[in-house]
N, C-alpha and C. Protein backbone atom coordinates (compact mmCIF):
# COMPACT_ATOMS: atom_id res chain seq x y z
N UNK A 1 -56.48 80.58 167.74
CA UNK A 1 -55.92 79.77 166.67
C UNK A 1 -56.18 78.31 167.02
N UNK A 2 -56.96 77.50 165.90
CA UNK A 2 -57.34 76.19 166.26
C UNK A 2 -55.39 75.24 165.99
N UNK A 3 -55.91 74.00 166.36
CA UNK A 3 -54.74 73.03 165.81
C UNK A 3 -54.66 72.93 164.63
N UNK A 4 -55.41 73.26 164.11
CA UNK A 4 -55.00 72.80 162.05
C UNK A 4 -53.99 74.11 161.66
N UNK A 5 -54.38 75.14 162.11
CA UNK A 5 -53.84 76.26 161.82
C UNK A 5 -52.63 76.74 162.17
N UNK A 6 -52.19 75.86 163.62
CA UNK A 6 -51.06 75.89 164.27
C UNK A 6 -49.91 74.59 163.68
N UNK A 7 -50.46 73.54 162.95
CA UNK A 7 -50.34 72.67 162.20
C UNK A 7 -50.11 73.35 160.83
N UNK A 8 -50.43 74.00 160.56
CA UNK A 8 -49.79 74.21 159.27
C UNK A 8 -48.78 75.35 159.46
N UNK A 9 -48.46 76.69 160.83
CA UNK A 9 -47.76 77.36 160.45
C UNK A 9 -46.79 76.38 160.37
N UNK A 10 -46.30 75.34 161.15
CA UNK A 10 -45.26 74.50 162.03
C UNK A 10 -44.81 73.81 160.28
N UNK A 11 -45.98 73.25 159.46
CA UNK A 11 -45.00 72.81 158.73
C UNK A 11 -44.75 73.46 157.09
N UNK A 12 -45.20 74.93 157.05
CA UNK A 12 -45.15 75.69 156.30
C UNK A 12 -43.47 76.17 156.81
N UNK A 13 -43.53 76.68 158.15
CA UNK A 13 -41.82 76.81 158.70
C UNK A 13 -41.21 75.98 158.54
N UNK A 14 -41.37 74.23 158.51
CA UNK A 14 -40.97 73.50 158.48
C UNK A 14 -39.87 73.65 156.81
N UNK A 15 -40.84 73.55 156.02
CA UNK A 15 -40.57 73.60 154.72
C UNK A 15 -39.46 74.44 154.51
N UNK A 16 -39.65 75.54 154.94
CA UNK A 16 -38.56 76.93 154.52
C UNK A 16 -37.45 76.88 155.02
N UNK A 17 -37.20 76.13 156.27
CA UNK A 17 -36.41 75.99 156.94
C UNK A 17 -35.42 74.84 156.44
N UNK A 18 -35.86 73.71 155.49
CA UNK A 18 -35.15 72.84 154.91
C UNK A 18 -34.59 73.70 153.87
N UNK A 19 -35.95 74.14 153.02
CA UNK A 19 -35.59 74.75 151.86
C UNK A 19 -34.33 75.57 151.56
N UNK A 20 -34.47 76.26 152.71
CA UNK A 20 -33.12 77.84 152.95
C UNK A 20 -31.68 76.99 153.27
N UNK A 21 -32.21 76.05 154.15
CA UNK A 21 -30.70 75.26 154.44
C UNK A 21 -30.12 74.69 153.53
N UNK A 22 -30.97 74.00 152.56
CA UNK A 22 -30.32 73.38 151.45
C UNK A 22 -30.22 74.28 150.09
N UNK A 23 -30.39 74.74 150.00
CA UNK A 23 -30.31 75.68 148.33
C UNK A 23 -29.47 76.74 148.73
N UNK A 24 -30.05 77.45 150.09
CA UNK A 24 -29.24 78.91 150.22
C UNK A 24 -28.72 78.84 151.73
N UNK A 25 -28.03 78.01 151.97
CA UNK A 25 -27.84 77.43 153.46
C UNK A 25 -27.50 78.96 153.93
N UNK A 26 -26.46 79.64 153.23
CA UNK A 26 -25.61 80.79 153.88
C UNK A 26 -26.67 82.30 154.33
N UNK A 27 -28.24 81.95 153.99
CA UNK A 27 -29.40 82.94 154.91
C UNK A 27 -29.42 82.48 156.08
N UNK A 28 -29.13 81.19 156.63
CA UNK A 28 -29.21 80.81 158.07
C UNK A 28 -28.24 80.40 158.50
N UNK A 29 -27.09 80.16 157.90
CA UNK A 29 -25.73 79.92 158.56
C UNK A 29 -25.08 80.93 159.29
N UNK A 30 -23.91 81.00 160.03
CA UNK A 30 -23.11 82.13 160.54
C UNK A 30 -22.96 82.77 159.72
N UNK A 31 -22.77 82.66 158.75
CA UNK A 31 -22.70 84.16 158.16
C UNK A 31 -23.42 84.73 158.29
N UNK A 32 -24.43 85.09 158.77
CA UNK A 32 -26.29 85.60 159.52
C UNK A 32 -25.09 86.16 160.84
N UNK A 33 -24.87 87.11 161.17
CA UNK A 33 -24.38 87.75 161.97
C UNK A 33 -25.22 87.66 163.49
N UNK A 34 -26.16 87.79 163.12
CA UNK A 34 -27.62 87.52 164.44
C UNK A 34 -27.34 86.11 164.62
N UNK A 35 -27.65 85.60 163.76
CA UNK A 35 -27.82 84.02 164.25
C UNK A 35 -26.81 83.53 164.52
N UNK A 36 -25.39 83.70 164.29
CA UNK A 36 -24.24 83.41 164.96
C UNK A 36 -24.15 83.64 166.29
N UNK A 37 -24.54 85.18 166.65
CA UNK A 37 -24.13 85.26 168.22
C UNK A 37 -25.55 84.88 168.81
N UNK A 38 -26.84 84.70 168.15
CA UNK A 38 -28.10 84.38 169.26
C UNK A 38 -28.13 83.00 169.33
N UNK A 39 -27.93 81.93 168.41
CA UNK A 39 -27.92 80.29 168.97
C UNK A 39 -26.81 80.20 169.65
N UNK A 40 -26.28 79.94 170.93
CA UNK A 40 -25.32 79.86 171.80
C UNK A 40 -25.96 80.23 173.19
N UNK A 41 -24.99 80.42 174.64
CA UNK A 41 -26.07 80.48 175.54
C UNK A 41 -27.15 81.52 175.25
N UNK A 42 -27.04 82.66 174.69
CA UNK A 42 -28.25 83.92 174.62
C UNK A 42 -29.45 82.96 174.10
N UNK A 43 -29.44 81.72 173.62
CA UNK A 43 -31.04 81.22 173.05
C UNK A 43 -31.34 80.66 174.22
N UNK A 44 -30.39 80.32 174.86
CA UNK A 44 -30.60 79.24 176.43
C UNK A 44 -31.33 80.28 177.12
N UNK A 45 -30.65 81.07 177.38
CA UNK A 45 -30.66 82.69 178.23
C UNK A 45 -32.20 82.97 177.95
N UNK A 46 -32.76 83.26 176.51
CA UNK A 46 -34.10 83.92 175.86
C UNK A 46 -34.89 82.39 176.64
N UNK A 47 -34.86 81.79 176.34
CA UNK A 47 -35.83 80.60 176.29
C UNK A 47 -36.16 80.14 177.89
N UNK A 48 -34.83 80.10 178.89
CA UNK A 48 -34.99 79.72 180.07
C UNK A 48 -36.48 81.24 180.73
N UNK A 49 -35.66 82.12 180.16
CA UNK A 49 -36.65 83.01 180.79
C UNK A 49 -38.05 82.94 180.40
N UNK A 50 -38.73 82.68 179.17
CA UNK A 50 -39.76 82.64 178.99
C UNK A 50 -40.37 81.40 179.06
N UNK A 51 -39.66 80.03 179.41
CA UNK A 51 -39.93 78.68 179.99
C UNK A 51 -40.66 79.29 181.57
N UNK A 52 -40.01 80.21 182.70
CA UNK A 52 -39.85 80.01 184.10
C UNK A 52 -40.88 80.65 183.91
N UNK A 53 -41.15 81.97 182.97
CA UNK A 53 -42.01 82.73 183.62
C UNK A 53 -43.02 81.99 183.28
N UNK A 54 -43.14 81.25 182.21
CA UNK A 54 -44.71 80.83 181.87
C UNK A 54 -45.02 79.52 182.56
N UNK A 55 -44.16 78.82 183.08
CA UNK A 55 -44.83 77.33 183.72
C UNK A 55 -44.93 78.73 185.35
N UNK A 56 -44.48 79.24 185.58
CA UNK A 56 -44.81 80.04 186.84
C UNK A 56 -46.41 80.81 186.80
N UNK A 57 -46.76 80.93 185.51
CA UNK A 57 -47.93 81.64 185.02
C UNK A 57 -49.12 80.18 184.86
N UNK A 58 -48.54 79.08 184.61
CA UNK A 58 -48.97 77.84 183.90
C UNK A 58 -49.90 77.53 185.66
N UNK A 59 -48.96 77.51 186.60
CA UNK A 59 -48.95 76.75 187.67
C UNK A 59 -49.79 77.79 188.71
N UNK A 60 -49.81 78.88 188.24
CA UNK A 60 -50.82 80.17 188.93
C UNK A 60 -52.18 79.70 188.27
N UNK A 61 -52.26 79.92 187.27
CA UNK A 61 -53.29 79.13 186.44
C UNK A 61 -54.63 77.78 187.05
N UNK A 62 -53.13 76.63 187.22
CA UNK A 62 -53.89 75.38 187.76
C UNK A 62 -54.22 75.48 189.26
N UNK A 63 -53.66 76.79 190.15
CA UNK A 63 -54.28 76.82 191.63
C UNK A 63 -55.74 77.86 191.07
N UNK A 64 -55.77 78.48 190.41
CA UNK A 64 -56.99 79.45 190.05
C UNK A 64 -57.90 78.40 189.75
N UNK A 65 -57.78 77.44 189.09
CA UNK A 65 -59.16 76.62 188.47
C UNK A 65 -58.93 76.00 189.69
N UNK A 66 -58.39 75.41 190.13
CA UNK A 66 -58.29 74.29 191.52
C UNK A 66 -59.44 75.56 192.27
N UNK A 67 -59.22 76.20 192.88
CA UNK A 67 -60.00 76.90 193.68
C UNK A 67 -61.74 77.37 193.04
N UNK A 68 -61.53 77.48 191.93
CA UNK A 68 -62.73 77.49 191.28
C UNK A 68 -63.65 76.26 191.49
N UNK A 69 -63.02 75.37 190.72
CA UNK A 69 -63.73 74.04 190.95
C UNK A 69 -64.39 73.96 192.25
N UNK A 70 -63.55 73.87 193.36
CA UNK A 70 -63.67 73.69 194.74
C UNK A 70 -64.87 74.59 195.37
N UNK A 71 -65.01 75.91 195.07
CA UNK A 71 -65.62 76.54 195.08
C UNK A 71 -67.26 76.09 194.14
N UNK A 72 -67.36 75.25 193.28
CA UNK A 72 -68.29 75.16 192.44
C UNK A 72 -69.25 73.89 193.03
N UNK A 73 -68.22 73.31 193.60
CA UNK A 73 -68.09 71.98 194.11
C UNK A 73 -67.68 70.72 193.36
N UNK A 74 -67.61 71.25 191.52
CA UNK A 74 -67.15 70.03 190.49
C UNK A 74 -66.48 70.38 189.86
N UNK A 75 -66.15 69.57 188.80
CA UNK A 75 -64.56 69.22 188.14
C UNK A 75 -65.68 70.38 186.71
N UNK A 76 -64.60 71.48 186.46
CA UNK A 76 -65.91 72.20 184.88
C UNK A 76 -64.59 72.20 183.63
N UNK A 77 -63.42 71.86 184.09
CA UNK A 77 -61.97 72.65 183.47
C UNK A 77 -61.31 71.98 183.14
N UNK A 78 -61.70 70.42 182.77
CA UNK A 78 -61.08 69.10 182.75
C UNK A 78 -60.29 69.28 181.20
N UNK A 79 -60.79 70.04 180.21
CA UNK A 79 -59.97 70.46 179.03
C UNK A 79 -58.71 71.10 179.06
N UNK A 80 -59.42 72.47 179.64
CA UNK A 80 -58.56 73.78 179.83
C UNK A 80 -57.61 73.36 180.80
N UNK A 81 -57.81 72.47 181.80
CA UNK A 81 -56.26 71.79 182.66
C UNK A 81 -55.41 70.96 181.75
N UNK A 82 -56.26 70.51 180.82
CA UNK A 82 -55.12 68.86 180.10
C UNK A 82 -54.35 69.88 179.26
N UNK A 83 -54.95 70.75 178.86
CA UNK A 83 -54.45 71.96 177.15
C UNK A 83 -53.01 72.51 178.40
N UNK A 84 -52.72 73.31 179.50
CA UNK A 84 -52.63 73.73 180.27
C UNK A 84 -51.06 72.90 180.52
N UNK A 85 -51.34 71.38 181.41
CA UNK A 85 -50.33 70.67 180.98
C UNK A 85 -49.21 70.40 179.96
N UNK A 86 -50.35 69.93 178.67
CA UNK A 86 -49.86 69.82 177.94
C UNK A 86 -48.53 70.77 177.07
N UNK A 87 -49.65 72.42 177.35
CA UNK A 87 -48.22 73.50 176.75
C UNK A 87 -47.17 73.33 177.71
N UNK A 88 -47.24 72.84 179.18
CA UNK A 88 -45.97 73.26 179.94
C UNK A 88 -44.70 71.80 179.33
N UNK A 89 -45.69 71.15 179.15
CA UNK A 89 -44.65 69.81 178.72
C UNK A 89 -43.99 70.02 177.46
N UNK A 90 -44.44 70.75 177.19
CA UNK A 90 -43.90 71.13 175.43
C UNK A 90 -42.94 72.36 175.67
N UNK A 91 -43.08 73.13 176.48
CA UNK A 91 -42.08 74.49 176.71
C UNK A 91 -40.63 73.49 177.40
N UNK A 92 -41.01 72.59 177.59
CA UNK A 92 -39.83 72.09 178.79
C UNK A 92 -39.23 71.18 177.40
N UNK A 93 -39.70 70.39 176.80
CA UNK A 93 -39.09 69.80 175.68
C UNK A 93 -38.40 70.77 174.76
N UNK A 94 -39.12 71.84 174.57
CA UNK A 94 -38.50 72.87 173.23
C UNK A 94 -37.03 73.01 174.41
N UNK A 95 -37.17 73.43 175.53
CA UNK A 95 -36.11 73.83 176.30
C UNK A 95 -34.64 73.04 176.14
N UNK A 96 -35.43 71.69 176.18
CA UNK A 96 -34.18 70.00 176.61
C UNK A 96 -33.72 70.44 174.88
N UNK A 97 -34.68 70.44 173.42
CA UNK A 97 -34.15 70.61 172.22
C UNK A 97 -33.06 71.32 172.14
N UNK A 98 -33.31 73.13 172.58
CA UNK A 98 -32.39 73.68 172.13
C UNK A 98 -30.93 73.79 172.17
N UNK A 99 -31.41 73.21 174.29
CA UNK A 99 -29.70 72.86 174.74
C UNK A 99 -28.87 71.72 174.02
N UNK A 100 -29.51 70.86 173.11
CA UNK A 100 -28.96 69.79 172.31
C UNK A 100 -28.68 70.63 171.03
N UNK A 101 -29.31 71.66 170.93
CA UNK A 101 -29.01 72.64 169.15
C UNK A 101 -27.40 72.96 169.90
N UNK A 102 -27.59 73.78 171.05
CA UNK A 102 -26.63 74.72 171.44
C UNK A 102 -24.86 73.98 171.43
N UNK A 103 -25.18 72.64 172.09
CA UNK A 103 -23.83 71.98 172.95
C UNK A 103 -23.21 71.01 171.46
N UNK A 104 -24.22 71.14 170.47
CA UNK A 104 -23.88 70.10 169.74
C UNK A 104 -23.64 71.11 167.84
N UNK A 105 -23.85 72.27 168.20
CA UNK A 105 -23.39 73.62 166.77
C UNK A 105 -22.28 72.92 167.25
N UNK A 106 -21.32 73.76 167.80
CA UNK A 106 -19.73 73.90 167.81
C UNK A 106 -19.33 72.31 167.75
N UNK A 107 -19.49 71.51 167.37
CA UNK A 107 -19.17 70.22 166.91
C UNK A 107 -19.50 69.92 165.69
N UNK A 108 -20.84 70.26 165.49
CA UNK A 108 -20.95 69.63 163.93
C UNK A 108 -20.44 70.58 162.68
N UNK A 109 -20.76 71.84 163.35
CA UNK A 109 -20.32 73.16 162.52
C UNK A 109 -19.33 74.01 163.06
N UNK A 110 -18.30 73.47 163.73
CA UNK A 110 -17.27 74.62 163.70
C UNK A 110 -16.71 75.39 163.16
N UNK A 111 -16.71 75.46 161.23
CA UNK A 111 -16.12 76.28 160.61
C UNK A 111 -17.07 76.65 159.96
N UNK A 112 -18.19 78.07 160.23
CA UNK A 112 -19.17 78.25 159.18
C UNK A 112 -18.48 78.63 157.94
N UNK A 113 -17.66 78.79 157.63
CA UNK A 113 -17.50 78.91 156.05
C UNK A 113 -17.59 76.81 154.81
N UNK A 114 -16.79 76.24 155.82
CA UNK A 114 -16.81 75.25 155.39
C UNK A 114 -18.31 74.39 155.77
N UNK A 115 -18.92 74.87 156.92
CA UNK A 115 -20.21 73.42 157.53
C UNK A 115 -21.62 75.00 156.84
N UNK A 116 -21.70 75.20 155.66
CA UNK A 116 -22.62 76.32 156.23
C UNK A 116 -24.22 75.93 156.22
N UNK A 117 -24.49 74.63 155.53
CA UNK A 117 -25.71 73.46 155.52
C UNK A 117 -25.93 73.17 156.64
N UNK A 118 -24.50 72.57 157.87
CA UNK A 118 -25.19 72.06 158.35
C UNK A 118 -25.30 73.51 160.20
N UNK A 119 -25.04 74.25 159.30
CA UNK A 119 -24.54 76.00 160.97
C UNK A 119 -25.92 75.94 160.19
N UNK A 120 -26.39 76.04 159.08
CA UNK A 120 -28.02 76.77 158.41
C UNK A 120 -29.40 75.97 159.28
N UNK A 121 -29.28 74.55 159.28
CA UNK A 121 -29.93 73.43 159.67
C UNK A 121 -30.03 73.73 161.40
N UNK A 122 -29.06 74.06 162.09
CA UNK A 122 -28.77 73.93 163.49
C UNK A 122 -29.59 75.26 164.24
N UNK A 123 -29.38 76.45 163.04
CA UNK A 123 -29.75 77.77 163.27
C UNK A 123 -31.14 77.91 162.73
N UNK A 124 -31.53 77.25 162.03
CA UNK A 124 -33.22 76.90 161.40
C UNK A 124 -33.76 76.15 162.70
N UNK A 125 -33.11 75.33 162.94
CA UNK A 125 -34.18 74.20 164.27
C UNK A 125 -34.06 75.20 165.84
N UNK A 126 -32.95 76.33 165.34
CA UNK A 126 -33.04 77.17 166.71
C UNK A 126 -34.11 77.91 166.58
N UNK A 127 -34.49 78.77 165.44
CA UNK A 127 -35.59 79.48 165.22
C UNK A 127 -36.85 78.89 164.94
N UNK A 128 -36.93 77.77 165.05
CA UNK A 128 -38.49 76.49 164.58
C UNK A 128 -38.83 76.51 166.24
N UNK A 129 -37.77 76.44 167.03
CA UNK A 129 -37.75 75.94 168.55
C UNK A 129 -38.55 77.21 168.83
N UNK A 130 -38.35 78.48 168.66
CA UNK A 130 -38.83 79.86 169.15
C UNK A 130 -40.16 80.12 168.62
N UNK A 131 -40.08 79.48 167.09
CA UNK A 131 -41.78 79.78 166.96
C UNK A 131 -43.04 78.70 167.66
N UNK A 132 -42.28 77.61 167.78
CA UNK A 132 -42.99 76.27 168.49
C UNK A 132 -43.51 76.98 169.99
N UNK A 133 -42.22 77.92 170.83
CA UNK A 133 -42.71 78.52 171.98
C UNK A 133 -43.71 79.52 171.95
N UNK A 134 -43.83 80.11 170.35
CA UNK A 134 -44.85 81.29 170.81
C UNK A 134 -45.82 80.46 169.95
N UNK A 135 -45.77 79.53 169.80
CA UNK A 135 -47.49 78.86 169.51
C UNK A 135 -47.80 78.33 170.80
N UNK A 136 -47.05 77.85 171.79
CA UNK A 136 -47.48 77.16 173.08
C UNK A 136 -47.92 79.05 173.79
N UNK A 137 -47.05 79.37 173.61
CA UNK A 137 -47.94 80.86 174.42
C UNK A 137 -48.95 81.56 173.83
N UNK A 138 -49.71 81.22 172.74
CA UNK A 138 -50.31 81.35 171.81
C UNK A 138 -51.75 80.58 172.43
N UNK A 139 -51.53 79.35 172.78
CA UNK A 139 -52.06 78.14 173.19
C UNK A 139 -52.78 78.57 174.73
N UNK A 140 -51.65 78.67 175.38
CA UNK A 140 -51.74 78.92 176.98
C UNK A 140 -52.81 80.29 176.47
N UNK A 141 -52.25 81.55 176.26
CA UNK A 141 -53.29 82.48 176.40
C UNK A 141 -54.99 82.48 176.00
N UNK A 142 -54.87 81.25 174.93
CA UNK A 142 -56.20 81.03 174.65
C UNK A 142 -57.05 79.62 175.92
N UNK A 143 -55.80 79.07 176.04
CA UNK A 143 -56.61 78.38 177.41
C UNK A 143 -57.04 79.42 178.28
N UNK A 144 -56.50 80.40 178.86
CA UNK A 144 -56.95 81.34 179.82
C UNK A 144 -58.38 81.81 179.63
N UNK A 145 -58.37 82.28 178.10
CA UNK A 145 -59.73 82.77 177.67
C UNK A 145 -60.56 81.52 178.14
N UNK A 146 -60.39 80.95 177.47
CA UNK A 146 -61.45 79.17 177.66
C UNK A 146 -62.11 78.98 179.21
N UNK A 147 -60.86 79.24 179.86
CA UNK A 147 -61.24 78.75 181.41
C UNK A 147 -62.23 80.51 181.80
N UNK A 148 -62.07 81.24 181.56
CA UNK A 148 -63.06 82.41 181.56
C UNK A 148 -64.87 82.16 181.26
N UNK A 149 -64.56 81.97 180.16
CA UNK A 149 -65.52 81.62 179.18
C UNK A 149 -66.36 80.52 179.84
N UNK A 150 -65.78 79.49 180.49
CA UNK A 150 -66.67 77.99 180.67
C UNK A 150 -67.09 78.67 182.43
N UNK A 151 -68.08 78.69 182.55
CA UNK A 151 -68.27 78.95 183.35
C UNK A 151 -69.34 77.45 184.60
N UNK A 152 -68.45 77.47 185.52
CA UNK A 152 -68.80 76.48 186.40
C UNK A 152 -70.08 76.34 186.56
N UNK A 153 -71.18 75.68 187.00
CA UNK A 153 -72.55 75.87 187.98
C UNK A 153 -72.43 75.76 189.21
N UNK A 154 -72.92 76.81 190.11
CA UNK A 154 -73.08 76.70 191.42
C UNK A 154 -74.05 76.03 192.50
């Protein structure tokens, strides 16, 4: 999947996610039985785990090309490292986001019957946060291919 394409799921979700909050807030508010009990720690919980494992996968990654290179004797991966970076910096931001979705629901929306715009809005940017992560793992797996594919000279 190129960037235009990952660019438009982001603001095609984008859209729906206003849309639903404001017209039909109560599809993404607590009253969503799922989304009541999964934005709270269980999104922290889902997200920490697939943050550790993948900068752990990210960072296996940058010793594999490190040794490649070294082995080649030159720099061949100077993309596939920046792309590489770049998703881990973005898994760690979606991360810092959600704990600000999580600590800051039960304040703005404590009564989903009365806040259900703004429990819909809080519970939309929780699920924007989850698809943002599987476009970065989306991302990462196609860097992997890339760094396959480019093959060093010896």
């Amino acid at each position: 999947m190129d960037k235009a394409v990952a660019r438009c799921i982001v603001i095609c979700a984008v859209a729906v996610w206003i849309i639903l909050s404001l017209a039909v807030p109560w599809v993404l508010a607590d009253t969503n039985p799922f989304l009541k009990g999964f934005v709270n720690h269980k999104l922290l919980f889902f997200l920490g785990v697939i943050v550790t494992i993948t900068l752990a996968s990210a960072a296996n990654l940058h010793i594999e090309l490190n040794k490649t290179e070294e082995a080649a004797g030159q720099s061949g991966v100077v993309n596939t490292r920046a792309s590489i970076k770049r998703s881990a910096r973005w898994l760690v931001a979606t991360l810092i986001v959600a704990v600000l979705v999580v600590l800051i629901k039960p304040l703005i929306a404590p009564d989903p019957v009365v806040h259900q715009t703004a429990a819909s809005l809080l519970n939309g940017a929780a699920l924007l946060i989850i698809l943002a992560d599987i476009l970065v793992l989306i991302d990462l797996t196609q860097s992997v291919a890339r760094a396959r594919s480019q093959s060093l000279p010896t």
